[in-house]
C-alpha atoms as a PDB file:
ATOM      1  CA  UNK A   1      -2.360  -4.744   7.704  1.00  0.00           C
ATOM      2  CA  UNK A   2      -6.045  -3.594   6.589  1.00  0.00           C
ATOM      3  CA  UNK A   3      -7.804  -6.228   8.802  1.00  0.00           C
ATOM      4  CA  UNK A   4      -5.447  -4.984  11.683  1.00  0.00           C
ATOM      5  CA  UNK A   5      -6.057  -1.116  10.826  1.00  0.00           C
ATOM      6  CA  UNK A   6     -10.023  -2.181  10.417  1.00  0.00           C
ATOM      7  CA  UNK A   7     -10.536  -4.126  13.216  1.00  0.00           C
ATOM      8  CA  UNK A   8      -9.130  -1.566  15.513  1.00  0.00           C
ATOM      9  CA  UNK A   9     -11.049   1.256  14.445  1.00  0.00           C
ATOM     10  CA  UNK A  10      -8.282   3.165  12.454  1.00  0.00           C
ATOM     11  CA  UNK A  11      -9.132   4.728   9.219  1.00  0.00           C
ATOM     12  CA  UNK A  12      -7.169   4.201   6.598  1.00  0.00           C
ATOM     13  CA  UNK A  13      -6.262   4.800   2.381  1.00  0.00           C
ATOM     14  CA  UNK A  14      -4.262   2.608  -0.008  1.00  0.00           C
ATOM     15  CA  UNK A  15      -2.784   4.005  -2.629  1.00  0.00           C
ATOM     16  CA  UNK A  16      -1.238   1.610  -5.719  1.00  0.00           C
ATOM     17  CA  UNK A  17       2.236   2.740  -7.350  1.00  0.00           C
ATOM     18  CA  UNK A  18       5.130   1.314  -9.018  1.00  0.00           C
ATOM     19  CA  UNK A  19       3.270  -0.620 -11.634  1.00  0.00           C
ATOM     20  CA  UNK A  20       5.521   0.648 -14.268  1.00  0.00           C
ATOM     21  CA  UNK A  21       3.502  -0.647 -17.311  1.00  0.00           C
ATOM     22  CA  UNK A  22       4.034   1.039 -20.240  1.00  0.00           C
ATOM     23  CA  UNK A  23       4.454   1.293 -24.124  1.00  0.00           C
ATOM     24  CA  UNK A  24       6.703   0.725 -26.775  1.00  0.00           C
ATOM     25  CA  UNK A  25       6.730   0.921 -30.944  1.00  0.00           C
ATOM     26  CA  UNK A  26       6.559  -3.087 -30.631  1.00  0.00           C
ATOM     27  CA  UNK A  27       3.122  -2.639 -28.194  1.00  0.00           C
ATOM     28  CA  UNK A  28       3.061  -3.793 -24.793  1.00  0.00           C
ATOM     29  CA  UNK A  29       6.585  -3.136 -23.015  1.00  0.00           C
ATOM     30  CA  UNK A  30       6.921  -6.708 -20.715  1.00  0.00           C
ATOM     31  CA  UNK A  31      10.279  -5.323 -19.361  1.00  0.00           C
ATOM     32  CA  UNK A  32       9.159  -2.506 -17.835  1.00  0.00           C
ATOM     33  CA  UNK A  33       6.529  -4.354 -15.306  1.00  0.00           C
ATOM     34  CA  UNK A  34       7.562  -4.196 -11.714  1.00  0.00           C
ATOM     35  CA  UNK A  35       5.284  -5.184  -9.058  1.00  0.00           C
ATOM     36  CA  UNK A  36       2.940  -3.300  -7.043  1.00  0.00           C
ATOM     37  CA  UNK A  37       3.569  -1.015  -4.223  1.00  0.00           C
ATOM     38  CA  UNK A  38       0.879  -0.473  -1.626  1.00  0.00           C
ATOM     39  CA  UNK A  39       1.095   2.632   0.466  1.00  0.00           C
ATOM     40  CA  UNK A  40      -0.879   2.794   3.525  1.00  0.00           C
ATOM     41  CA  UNK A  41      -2.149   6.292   4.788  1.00  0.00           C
ATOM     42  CA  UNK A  42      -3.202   6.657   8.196  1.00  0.00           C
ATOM     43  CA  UNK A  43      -4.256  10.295  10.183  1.00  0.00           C
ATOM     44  CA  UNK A  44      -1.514  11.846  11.621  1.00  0.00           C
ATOM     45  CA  UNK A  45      -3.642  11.297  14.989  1.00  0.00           C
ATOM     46  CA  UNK A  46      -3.743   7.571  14.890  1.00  0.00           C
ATOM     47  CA  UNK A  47      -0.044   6.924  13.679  1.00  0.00           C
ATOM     48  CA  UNK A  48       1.693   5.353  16.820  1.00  0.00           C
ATOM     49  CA  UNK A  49      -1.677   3.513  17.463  1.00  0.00           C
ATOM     50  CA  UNK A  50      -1.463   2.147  13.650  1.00  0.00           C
ATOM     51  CA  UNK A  51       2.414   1.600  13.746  1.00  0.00           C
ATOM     52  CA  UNK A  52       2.019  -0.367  17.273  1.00  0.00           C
ATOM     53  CA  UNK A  53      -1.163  -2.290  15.729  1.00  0.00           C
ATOM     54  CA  UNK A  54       0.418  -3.138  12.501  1.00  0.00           C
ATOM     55  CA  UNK A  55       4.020  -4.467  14.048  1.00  0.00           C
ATOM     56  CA  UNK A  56       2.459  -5.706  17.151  1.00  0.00           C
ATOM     57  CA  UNK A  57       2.973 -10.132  16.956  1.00  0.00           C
ATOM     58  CA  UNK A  58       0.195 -12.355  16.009  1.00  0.00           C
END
């Protein structure tokens, strides 16, 4: 999605969440890990160019 965004000229942010990492009275808290969720901001402006750029085949 970032070399699609990129290459057409559309500026973009990524923000990380859902890590979910945390701690217990043992230390590290394993069961609480959950994978990463990307979030993709685009302008307001360049949303149906990004949305038809990003789902677009190939």
């Amino acid at each position: 999605m970032r070399r699609r965004l990129a290459g057409n000229g559309i500026d973009y942010k990524v923000k990380i969440a859902g890590t979910g990492a945390g701690t217990g009275r043992q230390g590290y808290d394993i069961g609480r890990l959950r994978k990463p969720e990307f979030i993709i901001y685009v302008h307001k402006k360049d949303f149906e160019k990004a949305s038809y750029v990003i789902n677009r085949p190939g």
